[in-house]
C-alpha atoms as a PDB file:
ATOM      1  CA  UNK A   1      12.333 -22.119   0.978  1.00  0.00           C
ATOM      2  CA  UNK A   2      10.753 -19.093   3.055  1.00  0.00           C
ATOM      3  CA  UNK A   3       7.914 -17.215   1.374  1.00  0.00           C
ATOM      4  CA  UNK A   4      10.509 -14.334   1.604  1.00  0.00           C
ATOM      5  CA  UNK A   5      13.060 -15.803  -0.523  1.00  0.00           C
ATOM      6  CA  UNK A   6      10.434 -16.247  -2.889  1.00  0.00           C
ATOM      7  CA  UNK A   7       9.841 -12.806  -3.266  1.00  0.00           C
ATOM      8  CA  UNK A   8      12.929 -11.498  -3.477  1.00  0.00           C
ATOM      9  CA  UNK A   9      13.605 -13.896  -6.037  1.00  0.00           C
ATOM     10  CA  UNK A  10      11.045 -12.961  -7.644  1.00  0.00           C
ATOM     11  CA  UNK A  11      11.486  -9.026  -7.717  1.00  0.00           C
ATOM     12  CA  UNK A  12      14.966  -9.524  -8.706  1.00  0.00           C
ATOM     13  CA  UNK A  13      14.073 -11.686 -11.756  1.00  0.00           C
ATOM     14  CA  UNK A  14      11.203  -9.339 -12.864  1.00  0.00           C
ATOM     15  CA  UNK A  15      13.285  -6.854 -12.723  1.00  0.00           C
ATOM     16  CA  UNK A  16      16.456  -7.939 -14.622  1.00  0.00           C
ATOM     17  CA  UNK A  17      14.142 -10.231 -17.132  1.00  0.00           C
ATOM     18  CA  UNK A  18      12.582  -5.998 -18.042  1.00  0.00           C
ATOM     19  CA  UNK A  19      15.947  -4.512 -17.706  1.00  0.00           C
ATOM     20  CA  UNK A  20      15.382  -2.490 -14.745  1.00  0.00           C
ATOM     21  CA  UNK A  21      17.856  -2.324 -12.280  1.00  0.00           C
ATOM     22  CA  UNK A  22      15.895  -0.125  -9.419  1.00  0.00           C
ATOM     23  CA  UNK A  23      13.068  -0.192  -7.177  1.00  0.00           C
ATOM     24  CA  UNK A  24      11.038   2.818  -6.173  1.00  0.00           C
ATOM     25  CA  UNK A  25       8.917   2.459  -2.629  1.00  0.00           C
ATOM     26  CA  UNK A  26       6.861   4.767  -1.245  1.00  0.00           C
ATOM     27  CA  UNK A  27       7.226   4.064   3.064  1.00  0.00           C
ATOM     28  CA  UNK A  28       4.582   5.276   4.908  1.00  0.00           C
ATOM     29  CA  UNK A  29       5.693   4.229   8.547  1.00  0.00           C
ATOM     30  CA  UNK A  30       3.098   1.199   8.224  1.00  0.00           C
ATOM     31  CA  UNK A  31       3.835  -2.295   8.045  1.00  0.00           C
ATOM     32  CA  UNK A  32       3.175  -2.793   4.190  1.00  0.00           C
ATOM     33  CA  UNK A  33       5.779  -0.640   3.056  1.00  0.00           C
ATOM     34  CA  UNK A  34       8.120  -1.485   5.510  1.00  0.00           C
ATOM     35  CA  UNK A  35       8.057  -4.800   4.596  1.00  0.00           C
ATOM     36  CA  UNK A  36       8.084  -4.208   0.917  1.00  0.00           C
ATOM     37  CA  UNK A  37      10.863  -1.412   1.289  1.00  0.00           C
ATOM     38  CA  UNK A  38      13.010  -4.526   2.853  1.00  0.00           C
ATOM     39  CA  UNK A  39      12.310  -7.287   0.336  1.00  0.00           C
ATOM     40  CA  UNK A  40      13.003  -5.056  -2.256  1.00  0.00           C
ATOM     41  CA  UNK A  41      16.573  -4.220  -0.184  1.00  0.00           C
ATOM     42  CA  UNK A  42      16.943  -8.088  -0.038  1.00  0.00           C
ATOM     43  CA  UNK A  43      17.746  -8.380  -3.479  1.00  0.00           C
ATOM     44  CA  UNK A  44      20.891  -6.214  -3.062  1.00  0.00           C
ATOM     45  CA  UNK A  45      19.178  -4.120  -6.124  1.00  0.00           C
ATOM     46  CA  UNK A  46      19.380  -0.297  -5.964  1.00  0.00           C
ATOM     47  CA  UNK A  47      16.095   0.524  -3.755  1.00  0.00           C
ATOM     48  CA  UNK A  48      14.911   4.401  -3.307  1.00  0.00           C
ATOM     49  CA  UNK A  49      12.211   4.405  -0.566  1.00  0.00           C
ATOM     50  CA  UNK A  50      10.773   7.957  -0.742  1.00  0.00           C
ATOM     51  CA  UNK A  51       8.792   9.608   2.081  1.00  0.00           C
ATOM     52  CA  UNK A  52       6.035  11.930   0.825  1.00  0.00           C
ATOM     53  CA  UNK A  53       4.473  13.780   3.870  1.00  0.00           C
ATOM     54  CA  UNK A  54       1.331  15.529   2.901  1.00  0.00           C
ATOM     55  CA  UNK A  55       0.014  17.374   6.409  1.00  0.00           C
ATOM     56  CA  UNK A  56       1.194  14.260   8.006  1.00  0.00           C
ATOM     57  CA  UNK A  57       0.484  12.379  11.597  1.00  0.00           C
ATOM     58  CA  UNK A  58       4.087  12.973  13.393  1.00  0.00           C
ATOM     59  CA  UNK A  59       3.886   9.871  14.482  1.00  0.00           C
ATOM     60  CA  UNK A  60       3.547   8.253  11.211  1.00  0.00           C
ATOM     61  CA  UNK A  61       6.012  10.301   9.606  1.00  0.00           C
ATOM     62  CA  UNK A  62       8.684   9.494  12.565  1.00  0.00           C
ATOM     63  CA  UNK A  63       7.947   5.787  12.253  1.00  0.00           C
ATOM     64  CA  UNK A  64       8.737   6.481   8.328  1.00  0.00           C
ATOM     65  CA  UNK A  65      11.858   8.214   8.900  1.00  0.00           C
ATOM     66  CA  UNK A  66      13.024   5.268  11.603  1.00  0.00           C
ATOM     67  CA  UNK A  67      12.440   2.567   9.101  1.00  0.00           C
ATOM     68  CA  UNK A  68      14.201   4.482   6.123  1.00  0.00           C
ATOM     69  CA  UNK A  69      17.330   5.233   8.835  1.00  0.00           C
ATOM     70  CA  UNK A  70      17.509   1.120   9.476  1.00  0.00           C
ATOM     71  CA  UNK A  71      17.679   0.156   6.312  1.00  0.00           C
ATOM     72  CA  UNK A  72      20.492   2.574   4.524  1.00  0.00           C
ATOM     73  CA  UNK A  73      22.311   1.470   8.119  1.00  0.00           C
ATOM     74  CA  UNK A  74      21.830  -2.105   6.800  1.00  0.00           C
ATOM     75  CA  UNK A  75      21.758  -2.008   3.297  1.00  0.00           C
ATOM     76  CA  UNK A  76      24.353  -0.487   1.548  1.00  0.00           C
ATOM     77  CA  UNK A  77      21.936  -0.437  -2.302  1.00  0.00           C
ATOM     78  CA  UNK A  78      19.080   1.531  -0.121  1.00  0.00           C
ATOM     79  CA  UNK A  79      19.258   5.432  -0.879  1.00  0.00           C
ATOM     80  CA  UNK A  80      16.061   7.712   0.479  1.00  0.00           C
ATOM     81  CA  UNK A  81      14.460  10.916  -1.386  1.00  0.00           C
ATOM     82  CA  UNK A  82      12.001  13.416   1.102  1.00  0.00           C
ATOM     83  CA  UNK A  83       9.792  14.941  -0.441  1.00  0.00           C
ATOM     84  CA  UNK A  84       7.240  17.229   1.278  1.00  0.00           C
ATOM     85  CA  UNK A  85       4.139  17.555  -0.555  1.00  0.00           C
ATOM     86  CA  UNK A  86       1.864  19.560   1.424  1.00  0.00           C
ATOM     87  CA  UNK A  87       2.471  22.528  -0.797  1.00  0.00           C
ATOM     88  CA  UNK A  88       1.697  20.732  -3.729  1.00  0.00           C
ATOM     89  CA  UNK A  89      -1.309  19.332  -2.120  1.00  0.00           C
ATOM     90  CA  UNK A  90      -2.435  22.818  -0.888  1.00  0.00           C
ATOM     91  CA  UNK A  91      -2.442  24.225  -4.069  1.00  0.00           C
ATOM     92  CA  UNK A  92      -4.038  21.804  -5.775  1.00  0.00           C
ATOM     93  CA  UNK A  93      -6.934  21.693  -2.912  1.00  0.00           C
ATOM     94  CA  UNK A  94      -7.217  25.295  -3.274  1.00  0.00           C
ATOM     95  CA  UNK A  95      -8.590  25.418  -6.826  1.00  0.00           C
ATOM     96  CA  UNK A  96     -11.917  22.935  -5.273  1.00  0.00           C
ATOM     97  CA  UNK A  97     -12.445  25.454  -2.556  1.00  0.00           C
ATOM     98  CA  UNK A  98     -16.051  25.715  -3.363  1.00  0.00           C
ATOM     99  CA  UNK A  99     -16.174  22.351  -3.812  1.00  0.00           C
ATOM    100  CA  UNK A 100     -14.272  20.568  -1.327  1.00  0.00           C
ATOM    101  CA  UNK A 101     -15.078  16.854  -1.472  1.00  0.00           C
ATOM    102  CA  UNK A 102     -13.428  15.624   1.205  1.00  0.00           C
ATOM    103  CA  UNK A 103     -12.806  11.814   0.402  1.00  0.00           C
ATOM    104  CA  UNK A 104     -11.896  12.996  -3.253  1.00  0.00           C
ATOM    105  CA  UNK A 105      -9.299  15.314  -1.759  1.00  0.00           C
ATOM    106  CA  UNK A 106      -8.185  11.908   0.618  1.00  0.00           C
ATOM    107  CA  UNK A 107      -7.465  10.430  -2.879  1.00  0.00           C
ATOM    108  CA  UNK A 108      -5.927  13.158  -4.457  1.00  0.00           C
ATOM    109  CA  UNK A 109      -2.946  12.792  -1.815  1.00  0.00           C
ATOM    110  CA  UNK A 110      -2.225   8.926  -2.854  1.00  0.00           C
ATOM    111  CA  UNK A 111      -2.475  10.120  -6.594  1.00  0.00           C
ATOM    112  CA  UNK A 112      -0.225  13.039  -5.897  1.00  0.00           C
ATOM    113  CA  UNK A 113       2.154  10.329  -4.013  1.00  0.00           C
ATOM    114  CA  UNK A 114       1.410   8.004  -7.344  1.00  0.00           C
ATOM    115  CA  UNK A 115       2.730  11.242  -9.855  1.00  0.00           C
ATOM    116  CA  UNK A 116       5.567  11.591  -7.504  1.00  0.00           C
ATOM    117  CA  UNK A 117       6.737   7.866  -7.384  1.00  0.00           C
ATOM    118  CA  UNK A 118       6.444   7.715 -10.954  1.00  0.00           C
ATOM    119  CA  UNK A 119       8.962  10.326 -11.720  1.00  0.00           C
ATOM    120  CA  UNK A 120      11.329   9.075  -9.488  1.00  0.00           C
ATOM    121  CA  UNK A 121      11.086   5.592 -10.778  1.00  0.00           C
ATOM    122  CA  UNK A 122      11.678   6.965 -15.065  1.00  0.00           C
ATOM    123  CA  UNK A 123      14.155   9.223 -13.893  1.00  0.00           C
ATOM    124  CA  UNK A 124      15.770   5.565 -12.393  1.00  0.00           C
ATOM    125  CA  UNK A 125      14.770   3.471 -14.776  1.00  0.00           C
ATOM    126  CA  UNK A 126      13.078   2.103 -12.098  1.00  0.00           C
ATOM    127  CA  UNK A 127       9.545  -0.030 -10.895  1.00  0.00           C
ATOM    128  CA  UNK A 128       6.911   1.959  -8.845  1.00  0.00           C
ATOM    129  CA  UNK A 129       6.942  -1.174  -6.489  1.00  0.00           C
ATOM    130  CA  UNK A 130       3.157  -1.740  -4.725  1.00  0.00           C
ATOM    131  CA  UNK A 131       3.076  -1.934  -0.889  1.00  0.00           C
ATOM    132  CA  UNK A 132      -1.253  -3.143  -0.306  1.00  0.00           C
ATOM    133  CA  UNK A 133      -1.754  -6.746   1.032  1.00  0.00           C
ATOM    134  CA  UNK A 134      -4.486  -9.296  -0.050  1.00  0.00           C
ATOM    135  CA  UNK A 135      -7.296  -8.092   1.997  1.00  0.00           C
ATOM    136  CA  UNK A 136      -7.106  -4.258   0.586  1.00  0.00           C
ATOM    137  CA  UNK A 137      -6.300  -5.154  -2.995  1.00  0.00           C
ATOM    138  CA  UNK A 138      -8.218  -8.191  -3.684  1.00  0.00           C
ATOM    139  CA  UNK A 139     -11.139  -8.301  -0.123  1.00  0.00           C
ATOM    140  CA  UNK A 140     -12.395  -4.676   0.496  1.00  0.00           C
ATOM    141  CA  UNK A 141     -10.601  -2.529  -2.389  1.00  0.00           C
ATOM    142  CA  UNK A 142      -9.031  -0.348   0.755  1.00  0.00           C
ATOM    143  CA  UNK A 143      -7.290   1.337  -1.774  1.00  0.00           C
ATOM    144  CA  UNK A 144      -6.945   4.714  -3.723  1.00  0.00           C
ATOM    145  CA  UNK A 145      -7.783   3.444  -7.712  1.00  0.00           C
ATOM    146  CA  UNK A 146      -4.579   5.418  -9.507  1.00  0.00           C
ATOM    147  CA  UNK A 147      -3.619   6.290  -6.027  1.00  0.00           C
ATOM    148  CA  UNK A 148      -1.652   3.654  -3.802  1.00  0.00           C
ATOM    149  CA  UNK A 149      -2.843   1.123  -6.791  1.00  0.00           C
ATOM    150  CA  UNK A 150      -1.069   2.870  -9.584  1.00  0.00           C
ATOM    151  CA  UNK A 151       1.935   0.394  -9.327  1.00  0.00           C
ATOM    152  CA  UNK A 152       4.101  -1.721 -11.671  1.00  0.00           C
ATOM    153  CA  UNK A 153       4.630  -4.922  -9.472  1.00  0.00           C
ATOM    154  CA  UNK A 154       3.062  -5.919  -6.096  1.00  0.00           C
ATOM    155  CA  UNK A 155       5.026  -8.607  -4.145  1.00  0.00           C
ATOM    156  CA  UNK A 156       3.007  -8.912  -1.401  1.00  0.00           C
ATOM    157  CA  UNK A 157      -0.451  -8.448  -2.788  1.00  0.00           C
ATOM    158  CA  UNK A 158      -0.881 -12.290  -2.250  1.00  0.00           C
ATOM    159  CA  UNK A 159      -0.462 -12.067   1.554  1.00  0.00           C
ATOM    160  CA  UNK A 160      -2.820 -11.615   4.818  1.00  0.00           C
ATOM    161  CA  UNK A 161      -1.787  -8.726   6.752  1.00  0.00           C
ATOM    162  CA  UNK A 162      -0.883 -11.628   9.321  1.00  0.00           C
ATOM    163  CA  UNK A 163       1.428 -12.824   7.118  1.00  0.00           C
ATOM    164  CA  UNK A 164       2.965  -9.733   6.360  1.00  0.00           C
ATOM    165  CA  UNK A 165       3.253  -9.005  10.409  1.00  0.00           C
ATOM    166  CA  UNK A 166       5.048 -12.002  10.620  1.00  0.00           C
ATOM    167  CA  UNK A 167       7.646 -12.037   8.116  1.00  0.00           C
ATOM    168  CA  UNK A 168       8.296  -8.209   8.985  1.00  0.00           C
ATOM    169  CA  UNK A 169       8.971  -9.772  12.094  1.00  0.00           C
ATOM    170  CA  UNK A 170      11.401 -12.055  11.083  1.00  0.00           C
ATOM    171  CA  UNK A 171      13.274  -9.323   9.068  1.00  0.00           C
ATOM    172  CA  UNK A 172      13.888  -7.351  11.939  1.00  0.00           C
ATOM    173  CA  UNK A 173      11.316  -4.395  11.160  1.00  0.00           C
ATOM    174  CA  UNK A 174      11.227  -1.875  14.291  1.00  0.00           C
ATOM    175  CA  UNK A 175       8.814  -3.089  17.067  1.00  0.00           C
ATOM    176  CA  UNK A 176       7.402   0.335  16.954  1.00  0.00           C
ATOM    177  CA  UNK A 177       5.806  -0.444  13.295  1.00  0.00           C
ATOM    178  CA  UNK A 178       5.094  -3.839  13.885  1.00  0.00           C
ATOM    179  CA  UNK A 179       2.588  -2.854  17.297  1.00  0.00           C
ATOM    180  CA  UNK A 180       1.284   0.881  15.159  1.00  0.00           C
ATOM    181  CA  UNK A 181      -2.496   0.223  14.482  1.00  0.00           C
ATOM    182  CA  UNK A 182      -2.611   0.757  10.409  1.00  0.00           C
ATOM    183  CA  UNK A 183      -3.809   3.712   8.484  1.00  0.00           C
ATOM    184  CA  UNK A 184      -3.764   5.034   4.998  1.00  0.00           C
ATOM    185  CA  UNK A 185      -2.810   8.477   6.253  1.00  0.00           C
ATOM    186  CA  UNK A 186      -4.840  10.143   3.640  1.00  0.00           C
ATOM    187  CA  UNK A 187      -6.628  12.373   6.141  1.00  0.00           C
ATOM    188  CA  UNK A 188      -4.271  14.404   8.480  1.00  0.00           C
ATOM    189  CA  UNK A 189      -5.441  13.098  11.892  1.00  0.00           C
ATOM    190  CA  UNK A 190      -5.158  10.298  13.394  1.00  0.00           C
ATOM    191  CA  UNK A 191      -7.845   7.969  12.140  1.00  0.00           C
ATOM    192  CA  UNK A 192      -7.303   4.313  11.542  1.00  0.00           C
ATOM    193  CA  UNK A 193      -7.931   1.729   8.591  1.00  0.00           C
ATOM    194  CA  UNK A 194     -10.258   0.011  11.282  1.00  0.00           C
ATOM    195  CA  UNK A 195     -12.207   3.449  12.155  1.00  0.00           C
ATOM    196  CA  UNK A 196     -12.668   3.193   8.685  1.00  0.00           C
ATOM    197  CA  UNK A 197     -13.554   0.003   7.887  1.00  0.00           C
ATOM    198  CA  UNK A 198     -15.468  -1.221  11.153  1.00  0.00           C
ATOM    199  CA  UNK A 199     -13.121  -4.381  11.495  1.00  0.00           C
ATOM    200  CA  UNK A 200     -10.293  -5.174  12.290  1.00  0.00           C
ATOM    201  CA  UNK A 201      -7.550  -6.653   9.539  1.00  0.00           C
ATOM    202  CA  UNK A 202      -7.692  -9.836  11.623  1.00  0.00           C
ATOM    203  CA  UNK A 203     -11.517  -9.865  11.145  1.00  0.00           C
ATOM    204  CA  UNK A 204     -11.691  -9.260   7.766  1.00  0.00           C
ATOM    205  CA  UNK A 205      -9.308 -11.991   6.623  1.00  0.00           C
ATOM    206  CA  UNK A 206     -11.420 -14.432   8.971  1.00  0.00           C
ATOM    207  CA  UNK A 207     -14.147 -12.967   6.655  1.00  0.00           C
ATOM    208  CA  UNK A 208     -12.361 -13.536   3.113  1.00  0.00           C
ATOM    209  CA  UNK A 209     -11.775 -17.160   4.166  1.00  0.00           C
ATOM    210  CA  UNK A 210     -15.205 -17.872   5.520  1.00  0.00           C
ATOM    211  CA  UNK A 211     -17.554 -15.187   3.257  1.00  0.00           C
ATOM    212  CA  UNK A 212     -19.651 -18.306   2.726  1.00  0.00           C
ATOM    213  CA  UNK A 213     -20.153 -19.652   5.723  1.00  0.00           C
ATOM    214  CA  UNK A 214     -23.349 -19.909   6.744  1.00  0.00           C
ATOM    215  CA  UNK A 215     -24.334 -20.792   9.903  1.00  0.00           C
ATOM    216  CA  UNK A 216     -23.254 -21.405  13.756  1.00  0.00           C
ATOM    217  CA  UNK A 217     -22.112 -17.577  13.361  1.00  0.00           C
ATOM    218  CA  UNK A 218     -21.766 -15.012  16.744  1.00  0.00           C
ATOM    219  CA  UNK A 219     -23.697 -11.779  16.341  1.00  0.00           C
ATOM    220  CA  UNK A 220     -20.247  -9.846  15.219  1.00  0.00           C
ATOM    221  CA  UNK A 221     -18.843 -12.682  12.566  1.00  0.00           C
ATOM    222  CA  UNK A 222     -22.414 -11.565  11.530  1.00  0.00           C
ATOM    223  CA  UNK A 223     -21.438  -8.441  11.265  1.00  0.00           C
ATOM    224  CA  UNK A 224     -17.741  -8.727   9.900  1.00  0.00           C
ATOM    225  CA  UNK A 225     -19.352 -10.567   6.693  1.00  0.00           C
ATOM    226  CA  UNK A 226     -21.882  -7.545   6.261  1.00  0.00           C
ATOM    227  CA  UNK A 227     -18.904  -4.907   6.664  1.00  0.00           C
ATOM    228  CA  UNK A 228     -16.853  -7.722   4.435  1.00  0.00           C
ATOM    229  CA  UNK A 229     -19.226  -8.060   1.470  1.00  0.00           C
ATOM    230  CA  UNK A 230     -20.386  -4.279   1.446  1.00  0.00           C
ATOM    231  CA  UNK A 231     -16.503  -3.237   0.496  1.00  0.00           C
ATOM    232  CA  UNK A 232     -16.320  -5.945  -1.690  1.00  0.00           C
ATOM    233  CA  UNK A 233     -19.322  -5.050  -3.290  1.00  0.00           C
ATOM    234  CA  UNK A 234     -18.778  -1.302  -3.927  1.00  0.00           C
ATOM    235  CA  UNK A 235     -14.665  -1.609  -4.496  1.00  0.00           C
ATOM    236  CA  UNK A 236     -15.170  -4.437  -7.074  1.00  0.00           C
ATOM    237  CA  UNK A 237     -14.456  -1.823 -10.246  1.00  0.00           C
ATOM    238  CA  UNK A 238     -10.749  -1.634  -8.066  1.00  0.00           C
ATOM    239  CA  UNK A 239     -10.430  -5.371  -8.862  1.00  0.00           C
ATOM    240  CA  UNK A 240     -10.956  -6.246 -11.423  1.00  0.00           C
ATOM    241  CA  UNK A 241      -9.958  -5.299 -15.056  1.00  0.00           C
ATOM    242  CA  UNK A 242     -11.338  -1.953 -16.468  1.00  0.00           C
ATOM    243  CA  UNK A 243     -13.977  -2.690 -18.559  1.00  0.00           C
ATOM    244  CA  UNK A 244     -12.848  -2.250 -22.555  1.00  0.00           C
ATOM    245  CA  UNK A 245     -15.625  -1.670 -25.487  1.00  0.00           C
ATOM    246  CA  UNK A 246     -14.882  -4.322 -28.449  1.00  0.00           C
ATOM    247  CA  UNK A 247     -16.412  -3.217 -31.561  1.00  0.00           C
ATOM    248  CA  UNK A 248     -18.393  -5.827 -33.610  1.00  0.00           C
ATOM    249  CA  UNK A 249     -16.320  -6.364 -37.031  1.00  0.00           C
ATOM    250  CA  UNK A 250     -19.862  -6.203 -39.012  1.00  0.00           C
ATOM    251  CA  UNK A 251     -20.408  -2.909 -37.220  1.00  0.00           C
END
C-alpha cells in the first residue's frame, strides 16, 4: 500500500476512534499544506482549509487561493473559510510599538493563525490538523512553538520534504506549488525558509541522515552539518516534551 493510503487511513481512524468528524487546515500556498489539505480530502471527511492572510506575499496568497479552488472542484466534503487577519495583527502589533521585536511579532502571526484555527475546529467539532514535515518539526525546529506547532494531529510530520514533493506530485497538486521555493510567510516580503536557514531542504535532510558522519566531507556538507546542528541545538525545547516539575512525596 502507498504511504498515502496510509495516512488517510490513518486520519480517518483517529478521527472517528475520538468522534470527530472534521478536519481544520490552515493552506498557506506551500507544499505542506497543500499536501495535508488533500490527504485530509482523501478521506471523504468534511475538510475546512482556511486561508489566513496577514500582510501577505500575493504570490503566496494566489497560490493559496488556487489550491483551495482545486480541491472544492474535486472534492465535494472540502468547504473553505477566508479570513483576513491583518487587522487583527495590526492591532495587536500596535500595543509593542515601543517595543517592536521583530521575530516575536513573526511568531505572533502563526499564533494568531493557531487562535484562529482553533475556533474554527470547536465550532466543528473538528482537529486543528498540522501541516510541518520531519526536517522542521523533528531536524531544525523551523517552527513557531504554539504557532504552526499548536496542532492536534500531524500526518506528515514523519516525512522528508522530498517525500512530501513527491506524493503531492502524485495527487495532482498544481505545478505552480510544487516548483514555489518554501517560506513560512511570517514576514511580509518575500524571504525564503532557505534565506533563513542557509540550506536548502534537500541539504538539510542529507544532514539529518548523515549528522554523524565524519569524514571524506566537501567544504559545504561541512557547512550544512554546522547550520544542521546549530538549529537543532537551539530549537531542541520545540522537540521535545515541556519539561514538568515532580514533587518528591517526602517533600
Amino acid at each position: 500500500m502507498k504511504i498515502q493510503k496510509i495516512i488517510i487511513s490513518w486520519l480517518k481512524d483517529y478521527s472517528q476512534n475520538n468522534n470527530l468528524n472534521t478536519f481544520v487546515v490552515g493552506v498557506s500556498g506551500g507544499v505542506d499544506s497543500a499536501l495535508v489539505s488533500t490527504l485530509c480530502a482523501e478521506t471523504g471527511l468534511k475538510t475546512i482549509v482556511v486561508s489566513m492572510p496577514i500582510h501577505q506575499h500575493k504570490s503566496e496568497l494566489d497560490r493559496a487561493n488556487n489550491h483551495i479552488e482545486w480541491l472544492k472542484s474535486k472534492y465535494t466534503n472540502v468547504s473553505s473559510m477566508d479570513i483576513n487577519l491583518t487587522h487583527v495583527f495590526d492591532t495587536f502589533e500596535m500595543i509593542f510599538a515601543d517595543n517592536p521585536n521583530p521575530l516575536a511579532l513573526a511568531n505572533s502571526r502563526a499564533r494568531l493563525r493557531m487562535t484562529t484555527l482553533y475556533q474554527i475546529a470547536q465550532s466543528h467539532g473538528g482537529l486543528v490538523v498540522g501541516t510541518g514535515n520531519k526536517v522542521e518539526d523533528f531536524g531544525v525546529g523551523f517552527f513557531t512553538k504554539y504557532g504552526d506547532g499548536g496542532v492536534d494531529i500531524s500526518p506528515i510530520a514523519d516525512l522528508m520534504k522530498s517525500e512530501v514533493r513527491a506524493i503531492s506530485k502524485h495527487l495532482g497538486v498544481n505545478d505552480e506549488i510544487l516548483k514555489a521555493k518554501p517560506t513560512d510567510g511570517l514576514w511580509g516580503d518575500d524571504r525564503t525558509d532557505e534565506d533563513q536557514l542557509g540550506a536548502t531542504y534537500e541539504e538539510l535532510e542529507w544532514a539529518m541522515d548523515n549528522i554523524n558522519v565524519g569524514s571524506n566531507l566537501s567544504e559545504r556538507q561541512l557547512e550544512v552539518l554546522k547550520i544542521y546542528d546549530r538549529f537543532n541545538r537551539q530549537n531542541k525545547h520545540k522537540m521535545i516534551p515541556i519539561p514538568v516539575f515532580i514533587k518528591n512525596n517526602n517533600i
